[in-house]
PDB file of N, CA and C in Angstrom:
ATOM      1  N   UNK A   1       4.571  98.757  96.197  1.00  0.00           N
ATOM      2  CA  UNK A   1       3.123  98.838  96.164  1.00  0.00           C
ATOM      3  C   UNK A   1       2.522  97.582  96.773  1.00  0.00           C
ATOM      4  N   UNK A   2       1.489  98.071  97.211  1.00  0.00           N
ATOM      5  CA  UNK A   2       0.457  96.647  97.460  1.00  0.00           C
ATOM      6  C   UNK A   2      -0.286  95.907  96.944  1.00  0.00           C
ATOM      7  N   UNK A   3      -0.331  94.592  96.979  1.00  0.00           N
ATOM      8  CA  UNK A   3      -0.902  93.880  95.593  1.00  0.00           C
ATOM      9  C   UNK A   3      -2.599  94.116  96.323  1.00  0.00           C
ATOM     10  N   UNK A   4      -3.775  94.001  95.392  1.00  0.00           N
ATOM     11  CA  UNK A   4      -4.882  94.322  95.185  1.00  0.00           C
ATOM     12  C   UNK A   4      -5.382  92.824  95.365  1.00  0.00           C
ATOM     13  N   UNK A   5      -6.588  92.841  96.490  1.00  0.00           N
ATOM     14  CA  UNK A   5      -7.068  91.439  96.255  1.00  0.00           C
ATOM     15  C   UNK A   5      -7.812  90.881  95.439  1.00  0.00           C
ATOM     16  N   UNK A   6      -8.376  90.225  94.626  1.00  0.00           N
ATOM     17  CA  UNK A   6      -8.607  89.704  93.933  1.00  0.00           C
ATOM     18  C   UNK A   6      -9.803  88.663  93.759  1.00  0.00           C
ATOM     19  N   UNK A   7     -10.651  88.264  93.301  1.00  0.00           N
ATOM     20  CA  UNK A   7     -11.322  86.681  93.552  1.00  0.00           C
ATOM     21  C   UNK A   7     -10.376  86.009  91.789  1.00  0.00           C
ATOM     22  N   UNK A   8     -11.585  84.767  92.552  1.00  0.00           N
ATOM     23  CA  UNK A   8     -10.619  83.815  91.698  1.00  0.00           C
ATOM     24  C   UNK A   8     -10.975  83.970  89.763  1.00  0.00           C
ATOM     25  N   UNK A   9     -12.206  84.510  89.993  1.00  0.00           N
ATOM     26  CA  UNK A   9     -12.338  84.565  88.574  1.00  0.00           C
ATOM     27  C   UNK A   9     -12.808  86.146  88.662  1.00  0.00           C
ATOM     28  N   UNK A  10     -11.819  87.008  88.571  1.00  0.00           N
ATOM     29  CA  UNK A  10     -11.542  88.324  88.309  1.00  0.00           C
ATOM     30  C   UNK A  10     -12.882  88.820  88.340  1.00  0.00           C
ATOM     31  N   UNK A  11     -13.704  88.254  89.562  1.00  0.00           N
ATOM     32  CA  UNK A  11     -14.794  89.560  89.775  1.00  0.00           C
ATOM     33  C   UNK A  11     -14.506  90.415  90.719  1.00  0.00           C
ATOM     34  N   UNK A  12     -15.588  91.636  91.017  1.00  0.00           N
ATOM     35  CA  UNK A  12     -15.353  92.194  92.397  1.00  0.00           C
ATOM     36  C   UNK A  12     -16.993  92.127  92.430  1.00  0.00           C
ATOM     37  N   UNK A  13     -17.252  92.278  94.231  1.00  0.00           N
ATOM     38  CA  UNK A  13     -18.516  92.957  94.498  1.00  0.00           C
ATOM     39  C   UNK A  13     -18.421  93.881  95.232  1.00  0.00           C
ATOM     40  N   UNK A  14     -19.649  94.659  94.562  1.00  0.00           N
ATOM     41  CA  UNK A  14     -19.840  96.094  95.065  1.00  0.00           C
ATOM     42  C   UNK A  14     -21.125  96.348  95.722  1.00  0.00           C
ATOM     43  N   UNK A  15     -20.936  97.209  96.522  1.00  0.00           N
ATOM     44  CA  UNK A  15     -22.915  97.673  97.224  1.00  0.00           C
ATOM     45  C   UNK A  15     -22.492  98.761  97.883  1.00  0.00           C
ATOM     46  N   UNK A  16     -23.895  99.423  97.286  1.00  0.00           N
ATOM     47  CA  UNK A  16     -24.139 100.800  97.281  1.00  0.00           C
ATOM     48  C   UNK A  16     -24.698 100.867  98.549  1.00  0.00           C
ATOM     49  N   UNK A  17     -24.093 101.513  99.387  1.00  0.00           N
ATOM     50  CA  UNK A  17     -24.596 101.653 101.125  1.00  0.00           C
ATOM     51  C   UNK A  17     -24.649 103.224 101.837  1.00  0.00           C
ATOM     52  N   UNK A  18     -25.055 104.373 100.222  1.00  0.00           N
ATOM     53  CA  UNK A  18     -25.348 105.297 101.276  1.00  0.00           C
ATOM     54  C   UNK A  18     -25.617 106.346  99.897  1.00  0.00           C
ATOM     55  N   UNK A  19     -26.708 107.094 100.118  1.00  0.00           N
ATOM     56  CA  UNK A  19     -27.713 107.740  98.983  1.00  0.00           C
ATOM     57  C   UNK A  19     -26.826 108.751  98.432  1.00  0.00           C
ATOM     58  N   UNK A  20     -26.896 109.064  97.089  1.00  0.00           N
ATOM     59  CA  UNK A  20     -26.188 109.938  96.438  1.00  0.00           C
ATOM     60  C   UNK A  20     -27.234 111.702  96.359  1.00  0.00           C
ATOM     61  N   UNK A  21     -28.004 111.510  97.406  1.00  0.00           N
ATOM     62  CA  UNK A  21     -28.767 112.599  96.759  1.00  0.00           C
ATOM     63  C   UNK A  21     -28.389 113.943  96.803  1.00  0.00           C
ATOM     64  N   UNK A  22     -27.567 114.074  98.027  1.00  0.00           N
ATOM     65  CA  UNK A  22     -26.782 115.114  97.806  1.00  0.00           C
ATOM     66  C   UNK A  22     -25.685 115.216  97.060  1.00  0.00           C
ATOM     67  N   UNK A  23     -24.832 114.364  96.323  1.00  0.00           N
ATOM     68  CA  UNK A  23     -23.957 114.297  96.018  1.00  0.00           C
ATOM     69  C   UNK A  23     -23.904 114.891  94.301  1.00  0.00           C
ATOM     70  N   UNK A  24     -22.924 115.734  94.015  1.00  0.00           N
ATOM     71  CA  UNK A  24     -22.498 115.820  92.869  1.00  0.00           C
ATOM     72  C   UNK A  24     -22.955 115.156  91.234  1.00  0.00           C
ATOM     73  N   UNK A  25     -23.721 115.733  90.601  1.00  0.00           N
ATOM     74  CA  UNK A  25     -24.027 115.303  88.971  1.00  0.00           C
ATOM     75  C   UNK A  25     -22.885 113.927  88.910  1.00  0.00           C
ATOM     76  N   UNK A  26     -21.863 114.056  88.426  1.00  0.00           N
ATOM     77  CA  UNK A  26     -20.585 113.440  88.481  1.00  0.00           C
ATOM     78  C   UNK A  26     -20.626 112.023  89.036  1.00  0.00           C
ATOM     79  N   UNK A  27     -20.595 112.255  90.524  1.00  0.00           N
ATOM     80  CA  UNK A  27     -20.782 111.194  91.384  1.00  0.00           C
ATOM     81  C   UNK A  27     -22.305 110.262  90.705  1.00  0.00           C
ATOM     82  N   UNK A  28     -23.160 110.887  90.985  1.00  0.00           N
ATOM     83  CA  UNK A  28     -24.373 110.085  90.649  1.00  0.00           C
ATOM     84  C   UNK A  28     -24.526 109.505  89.196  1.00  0.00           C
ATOM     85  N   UNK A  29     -23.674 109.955  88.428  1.00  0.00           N
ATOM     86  CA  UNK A  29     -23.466 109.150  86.812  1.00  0.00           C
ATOM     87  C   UNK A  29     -22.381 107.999  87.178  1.00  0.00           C
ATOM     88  N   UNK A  30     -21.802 108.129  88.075  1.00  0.00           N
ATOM     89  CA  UNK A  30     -20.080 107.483  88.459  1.00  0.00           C
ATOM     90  C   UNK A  30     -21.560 105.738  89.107  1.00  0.00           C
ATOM     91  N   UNK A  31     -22.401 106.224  89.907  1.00  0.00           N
ATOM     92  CA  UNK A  31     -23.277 104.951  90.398  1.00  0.00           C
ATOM     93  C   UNK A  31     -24.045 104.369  89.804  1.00  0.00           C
ATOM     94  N   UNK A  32     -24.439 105.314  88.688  1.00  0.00           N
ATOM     95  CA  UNK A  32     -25.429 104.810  87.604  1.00  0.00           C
ATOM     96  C   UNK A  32     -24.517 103.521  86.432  1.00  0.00           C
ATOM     97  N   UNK A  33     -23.312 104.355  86.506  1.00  0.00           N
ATOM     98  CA  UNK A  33     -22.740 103.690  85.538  1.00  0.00           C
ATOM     99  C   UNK A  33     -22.143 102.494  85.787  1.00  0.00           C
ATOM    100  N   UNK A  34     -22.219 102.312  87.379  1.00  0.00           N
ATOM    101  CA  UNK A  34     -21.703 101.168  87.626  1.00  0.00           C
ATOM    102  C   UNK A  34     -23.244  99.872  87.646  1.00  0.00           C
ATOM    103  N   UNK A  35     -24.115 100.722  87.368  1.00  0.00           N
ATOM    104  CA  UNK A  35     -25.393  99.223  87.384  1.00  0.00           C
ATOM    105  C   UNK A  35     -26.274  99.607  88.731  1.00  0.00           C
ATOM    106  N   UNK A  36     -26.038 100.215  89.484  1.00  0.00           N
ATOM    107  CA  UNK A  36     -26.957 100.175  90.739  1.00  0.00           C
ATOM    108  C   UNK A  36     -28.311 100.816  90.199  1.00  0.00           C
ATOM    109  N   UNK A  37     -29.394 100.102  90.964  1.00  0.00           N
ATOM    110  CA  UNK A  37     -30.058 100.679  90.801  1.00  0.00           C
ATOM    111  C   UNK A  37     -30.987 101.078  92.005  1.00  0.00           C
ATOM    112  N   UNK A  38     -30.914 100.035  93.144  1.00  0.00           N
ATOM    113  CA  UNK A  38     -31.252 100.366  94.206  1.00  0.00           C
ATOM    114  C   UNK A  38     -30.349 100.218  95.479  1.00  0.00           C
ATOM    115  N   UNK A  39     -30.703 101.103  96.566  1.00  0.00           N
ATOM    116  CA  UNK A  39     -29.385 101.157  97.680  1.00  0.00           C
ATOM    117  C   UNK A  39     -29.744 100.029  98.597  1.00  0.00           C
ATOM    118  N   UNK A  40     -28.542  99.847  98.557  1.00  0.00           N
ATOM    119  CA  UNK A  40     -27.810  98.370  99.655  1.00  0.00           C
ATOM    120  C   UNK A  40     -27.945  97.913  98.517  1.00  0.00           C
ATOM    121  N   UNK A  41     -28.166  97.411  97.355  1.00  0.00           N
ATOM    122  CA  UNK A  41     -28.217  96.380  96.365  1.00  0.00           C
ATOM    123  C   UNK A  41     -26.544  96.113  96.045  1.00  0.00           C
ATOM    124  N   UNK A  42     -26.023  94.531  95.912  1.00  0.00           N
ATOM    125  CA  UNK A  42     -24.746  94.248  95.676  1.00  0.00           C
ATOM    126  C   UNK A  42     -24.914  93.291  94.402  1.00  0.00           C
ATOM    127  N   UNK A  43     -23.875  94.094  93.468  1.00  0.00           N
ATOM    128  CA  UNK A  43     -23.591  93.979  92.352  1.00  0.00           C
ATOM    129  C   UNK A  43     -21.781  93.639  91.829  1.00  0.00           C
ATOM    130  N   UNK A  44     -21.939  92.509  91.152  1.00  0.00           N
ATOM    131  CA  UNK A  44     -20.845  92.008  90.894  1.00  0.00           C
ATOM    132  C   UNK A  44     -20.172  92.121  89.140  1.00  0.00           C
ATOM    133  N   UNK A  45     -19.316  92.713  89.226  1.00  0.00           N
ATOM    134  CA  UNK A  45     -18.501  93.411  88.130  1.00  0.00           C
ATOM    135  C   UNK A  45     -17.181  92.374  88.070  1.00  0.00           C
ATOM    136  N   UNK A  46     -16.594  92.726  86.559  1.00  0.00           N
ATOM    137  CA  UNK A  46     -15.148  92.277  86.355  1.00  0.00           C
ATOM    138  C   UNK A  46     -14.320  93.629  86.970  1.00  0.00           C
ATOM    139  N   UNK A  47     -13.155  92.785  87.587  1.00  0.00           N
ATOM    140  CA  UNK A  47     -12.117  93.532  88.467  1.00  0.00           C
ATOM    141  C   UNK A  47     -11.424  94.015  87.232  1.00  0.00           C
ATOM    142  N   UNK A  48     -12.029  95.219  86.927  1.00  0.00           N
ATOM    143  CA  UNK A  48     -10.843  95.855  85.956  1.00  0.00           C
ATOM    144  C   UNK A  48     -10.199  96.812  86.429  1.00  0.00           C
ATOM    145  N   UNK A  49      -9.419  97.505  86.010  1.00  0.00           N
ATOM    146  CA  UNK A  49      -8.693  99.118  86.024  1.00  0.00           C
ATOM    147  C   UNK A  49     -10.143 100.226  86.088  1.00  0.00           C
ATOM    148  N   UNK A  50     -10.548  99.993  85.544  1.00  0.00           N
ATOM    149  CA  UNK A  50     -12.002 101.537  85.144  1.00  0.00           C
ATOM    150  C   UNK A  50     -13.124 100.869  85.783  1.00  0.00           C
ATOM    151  N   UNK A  51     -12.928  99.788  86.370  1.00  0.00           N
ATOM    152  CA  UNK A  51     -14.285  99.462  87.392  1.00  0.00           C
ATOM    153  C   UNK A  51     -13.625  99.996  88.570  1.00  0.00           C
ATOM    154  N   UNK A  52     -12.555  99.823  88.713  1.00  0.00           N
ATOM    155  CA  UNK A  52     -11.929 100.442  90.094  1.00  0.00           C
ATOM    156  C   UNK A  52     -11.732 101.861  90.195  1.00  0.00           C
ATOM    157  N   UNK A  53     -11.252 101.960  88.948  1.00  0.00           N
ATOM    158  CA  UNK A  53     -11.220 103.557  88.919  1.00  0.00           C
ATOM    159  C   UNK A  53     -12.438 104.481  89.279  1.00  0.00           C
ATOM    160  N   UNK A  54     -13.374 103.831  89.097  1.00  0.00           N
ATOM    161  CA  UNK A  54     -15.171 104.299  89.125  1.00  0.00           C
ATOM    162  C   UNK A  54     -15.356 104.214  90.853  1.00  0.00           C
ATOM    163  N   UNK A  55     -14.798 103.131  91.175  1.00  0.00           N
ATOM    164  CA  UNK A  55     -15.136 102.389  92.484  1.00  0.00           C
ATOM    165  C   UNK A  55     -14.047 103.755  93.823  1.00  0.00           C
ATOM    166  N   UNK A  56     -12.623 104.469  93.398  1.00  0.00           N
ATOM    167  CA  UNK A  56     -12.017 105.175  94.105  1.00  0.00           C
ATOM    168  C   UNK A  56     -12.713 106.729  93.527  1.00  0.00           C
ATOM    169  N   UNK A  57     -13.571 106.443  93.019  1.00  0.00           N
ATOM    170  CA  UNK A  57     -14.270 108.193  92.482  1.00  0.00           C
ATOM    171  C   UNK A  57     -15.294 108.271  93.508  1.00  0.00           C
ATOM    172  N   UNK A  58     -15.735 107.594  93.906  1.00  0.00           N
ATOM    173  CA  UNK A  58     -17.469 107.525  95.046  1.00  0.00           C
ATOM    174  C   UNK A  58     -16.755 106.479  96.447  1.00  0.00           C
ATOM    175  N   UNK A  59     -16.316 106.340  97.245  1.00  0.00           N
ATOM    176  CA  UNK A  59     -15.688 105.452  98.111  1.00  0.00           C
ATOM    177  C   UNK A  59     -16.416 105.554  99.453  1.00  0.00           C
ATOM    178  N   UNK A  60     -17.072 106.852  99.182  1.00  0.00           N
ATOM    179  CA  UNK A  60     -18.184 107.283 100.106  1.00  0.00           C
ATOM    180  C   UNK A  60     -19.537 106.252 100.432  1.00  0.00           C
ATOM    181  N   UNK A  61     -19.950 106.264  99.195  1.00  0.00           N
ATOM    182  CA  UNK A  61     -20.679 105.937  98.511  1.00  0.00           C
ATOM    183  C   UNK A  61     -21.139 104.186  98.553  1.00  0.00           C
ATOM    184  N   UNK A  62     -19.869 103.773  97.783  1.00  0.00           N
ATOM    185  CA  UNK A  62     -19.618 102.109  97.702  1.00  0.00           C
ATOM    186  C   UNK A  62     -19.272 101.552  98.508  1.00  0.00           C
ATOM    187  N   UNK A  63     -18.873 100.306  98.591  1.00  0.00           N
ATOM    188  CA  UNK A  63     -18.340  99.485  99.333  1.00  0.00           C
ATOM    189  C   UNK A  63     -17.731  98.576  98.663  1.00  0.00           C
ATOM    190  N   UNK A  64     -16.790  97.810  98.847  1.00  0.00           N
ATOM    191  CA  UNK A  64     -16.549  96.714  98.533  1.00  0.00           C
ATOM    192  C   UNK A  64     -16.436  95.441  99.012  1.00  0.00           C
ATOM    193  N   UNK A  65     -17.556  94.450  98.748  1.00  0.00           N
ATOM    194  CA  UNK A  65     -17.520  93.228  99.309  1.00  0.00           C
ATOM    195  C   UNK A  65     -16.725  92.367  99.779  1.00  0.00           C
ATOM    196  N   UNK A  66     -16.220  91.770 100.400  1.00  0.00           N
ATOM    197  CA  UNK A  66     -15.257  90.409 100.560  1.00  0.00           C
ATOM    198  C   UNK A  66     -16.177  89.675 100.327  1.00  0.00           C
TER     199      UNK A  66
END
């Protein structure tokens, strides 16, 4: 497997770069639940398992910062 990158103090950032309006009930609770509240807005989370897991459910959707 491939190791997952990381920052130094186990955050990630995320930004929302493309409208859920068509998208699935599901999906749009999956963005809510991550904190967004407006698009392009970048939001920084702990790198967990179920933030990522949230983050490979919408990939469409998100982005992930370097």
């Amino acid at each position: 497997m491939t190791a997952k990158k990381t920052n130094a103090g186990g955050k990630i950032h995320l930004k929302w770069v493309r409208s859920f309006i068509c998208a699935p009930t599901k999906q749009k609770l999956v963005v809510k639940g991550l904190g967004f509240t407006r698009l392009n807005q970048v939001i920084e989370r702990p790198d967990t398992a179920a933030i990522r897991g949230m983050v490979a459910k919408v990939p469409h959707l998100i982005e992930i910062v370097e």
